[in-house]
Protein backbone atom coordinates (compact mmCIF):
# COMPACT_ATOMS: atom_id res chain seq x y z
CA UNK A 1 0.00 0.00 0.00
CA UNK A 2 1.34 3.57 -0.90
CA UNK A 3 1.93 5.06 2.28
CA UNK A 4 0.38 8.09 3.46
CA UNK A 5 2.39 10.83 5.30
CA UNK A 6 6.10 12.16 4.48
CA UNK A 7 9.08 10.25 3.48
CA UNK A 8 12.12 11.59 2.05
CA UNK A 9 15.20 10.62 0.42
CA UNK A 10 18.19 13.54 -0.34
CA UNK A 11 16.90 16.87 -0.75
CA UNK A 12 13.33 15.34 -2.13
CA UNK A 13 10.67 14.67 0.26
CA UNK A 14 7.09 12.97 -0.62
CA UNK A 15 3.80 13.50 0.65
CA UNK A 16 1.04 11.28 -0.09
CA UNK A 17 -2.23 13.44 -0.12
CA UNK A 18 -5.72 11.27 0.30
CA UNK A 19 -8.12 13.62 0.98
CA UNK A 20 -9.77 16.58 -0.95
CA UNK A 21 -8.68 18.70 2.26
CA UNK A 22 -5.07 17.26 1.05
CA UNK A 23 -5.54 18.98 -1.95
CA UNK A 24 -7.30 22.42 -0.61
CA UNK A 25 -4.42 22.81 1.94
CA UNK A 26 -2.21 22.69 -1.51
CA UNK A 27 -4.10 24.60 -3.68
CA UNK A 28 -2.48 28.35 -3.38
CA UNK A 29 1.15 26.61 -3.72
CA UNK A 30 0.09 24.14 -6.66
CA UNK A 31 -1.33 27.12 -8.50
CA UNK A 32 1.44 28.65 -8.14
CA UNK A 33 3.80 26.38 -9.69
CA UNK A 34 1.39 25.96 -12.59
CA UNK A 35 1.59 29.50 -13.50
CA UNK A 36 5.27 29.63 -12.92
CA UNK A 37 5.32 26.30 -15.63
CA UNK A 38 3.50 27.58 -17.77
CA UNK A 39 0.67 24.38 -16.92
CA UNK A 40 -2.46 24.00 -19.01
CA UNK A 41 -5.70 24.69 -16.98
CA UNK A 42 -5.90 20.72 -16.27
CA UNK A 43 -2.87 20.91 -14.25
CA UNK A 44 -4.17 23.26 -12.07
CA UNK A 45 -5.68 22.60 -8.47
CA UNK A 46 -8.52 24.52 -9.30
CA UNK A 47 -9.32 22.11 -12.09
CA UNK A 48 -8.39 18.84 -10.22
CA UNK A 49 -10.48 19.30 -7.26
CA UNK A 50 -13.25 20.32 -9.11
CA UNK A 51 -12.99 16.68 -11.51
CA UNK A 52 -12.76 14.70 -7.87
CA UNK A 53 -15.92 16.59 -6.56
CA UNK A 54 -17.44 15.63 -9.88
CA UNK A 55 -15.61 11.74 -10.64
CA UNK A 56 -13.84 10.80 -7.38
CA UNK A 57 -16.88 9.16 -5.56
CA UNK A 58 -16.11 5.53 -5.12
CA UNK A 59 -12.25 6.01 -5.94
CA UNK A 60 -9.17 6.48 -3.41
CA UNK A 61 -7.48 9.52 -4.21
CA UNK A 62 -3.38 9.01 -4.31
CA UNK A 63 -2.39 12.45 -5.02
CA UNK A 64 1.64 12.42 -4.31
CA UNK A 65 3.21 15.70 -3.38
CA UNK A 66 6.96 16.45 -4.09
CA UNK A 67 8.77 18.92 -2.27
CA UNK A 68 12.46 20.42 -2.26
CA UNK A 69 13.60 22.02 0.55
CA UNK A 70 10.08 22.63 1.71
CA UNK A 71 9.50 24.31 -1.58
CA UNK A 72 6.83 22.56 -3.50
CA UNK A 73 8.52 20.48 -6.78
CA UNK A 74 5.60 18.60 -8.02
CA UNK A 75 2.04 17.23 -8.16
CA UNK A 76 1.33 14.09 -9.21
CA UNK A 77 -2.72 13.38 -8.93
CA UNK A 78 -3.71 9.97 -8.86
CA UNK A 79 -6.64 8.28 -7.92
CA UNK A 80 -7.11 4.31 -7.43
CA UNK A 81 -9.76 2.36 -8.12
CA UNK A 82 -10.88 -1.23 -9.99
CA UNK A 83 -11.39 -2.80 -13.95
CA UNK A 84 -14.10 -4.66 -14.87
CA UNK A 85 -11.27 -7.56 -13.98
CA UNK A 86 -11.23 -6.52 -10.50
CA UNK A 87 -7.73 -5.06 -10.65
CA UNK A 88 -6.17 -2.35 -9.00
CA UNK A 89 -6.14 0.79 -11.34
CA UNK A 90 -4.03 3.66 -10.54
CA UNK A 91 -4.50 6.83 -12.77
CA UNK A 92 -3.76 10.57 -13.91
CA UNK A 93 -7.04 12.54 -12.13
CA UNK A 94 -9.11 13.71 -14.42
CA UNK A 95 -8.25 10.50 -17.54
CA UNK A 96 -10.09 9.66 -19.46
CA UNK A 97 -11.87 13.50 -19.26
CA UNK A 98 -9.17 15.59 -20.00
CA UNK A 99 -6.76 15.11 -22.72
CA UNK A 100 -3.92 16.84 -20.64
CA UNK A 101 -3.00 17.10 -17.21
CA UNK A 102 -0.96 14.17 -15.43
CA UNK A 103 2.60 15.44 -13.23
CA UNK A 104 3.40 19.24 -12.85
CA UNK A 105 7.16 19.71 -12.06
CA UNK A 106 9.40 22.93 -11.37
CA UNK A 107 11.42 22.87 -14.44
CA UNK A 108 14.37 23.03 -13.49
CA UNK A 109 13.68 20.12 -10.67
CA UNK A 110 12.02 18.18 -13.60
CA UNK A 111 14.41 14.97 -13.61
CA UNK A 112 15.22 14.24 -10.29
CA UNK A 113 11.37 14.98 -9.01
CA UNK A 114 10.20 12.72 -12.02
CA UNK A 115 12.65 10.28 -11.23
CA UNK A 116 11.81 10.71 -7.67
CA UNK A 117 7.66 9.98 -8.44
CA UNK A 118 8.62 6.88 -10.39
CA UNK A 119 10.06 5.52 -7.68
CA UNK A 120 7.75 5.97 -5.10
CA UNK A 121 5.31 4.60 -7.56
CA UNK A 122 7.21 1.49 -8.47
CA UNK A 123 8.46 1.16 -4.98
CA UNK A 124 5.25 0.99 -2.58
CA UNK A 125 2.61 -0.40 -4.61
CA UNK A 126 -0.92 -0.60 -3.93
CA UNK A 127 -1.96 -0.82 -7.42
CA UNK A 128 -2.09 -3.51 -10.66
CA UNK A 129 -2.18 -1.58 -13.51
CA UNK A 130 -0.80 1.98 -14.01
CA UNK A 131 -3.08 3.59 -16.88
């Protein structure tokens, strides 16, 4: 299971978010860093807690938080729920509904926080299939 809560490894720490609170508490910085990257509208917070009010219901929001030196790096929102099959599904918020959206990364933090993400994702798995 993806753990909630902080854990950090060099100057990269990650924060599991599972709760639209999670996300409010986030919004002012998250907006923030879209507008400084230059983010479509579907990588805003704005946008991606609006889609959960709308689509979440029934799925387990995974929304993973990177920060660098207590600076906020990225936003990676997930959510979690099951196929037709029964398996674990772990997802961009907001697929199959927007065409865009997916991880938002400082730019110049872009490889190590991506890097970073993968590995938490590969590393504590509570899913079966990443779509």
């Amino acid at each position: 299971m993806m753990p909630t809560g902080t854990r950090g490894t060099g100057s990269l720490a990650l924060e599991v978010l599972t709760s639209s609170e999670g996300l409010h508490h986030l919004a002012a910085d998250w907006d923030g860093l879209a507008r400084e990257s230059g983010a479509s509208v579907f990588h805003t917070a704005a946008w991606v807690q609006t889609w959960w009010q709308a689509f979440g219901h029934g799925r387990g929001l995974r929304a993973l938080v990177v920060r660098s030196g207590g600076q906020l790096a990225g936003v990676l929102p997930l959510c979690l729920d099951r196929t037709r099959s029964g398996a674990r599904r772990l997802r961009a918020v907001g697929s199959p509904e927007a065409d865009y959206g997916g991880v938002l990364v400082r730019p110049h933090l872009s490889e190590p926080a991506v890097e970073f993400l993968a590995d938490a994702l590969y590393g504590d798995r509570d899913w079966d299939v990443l779509w």
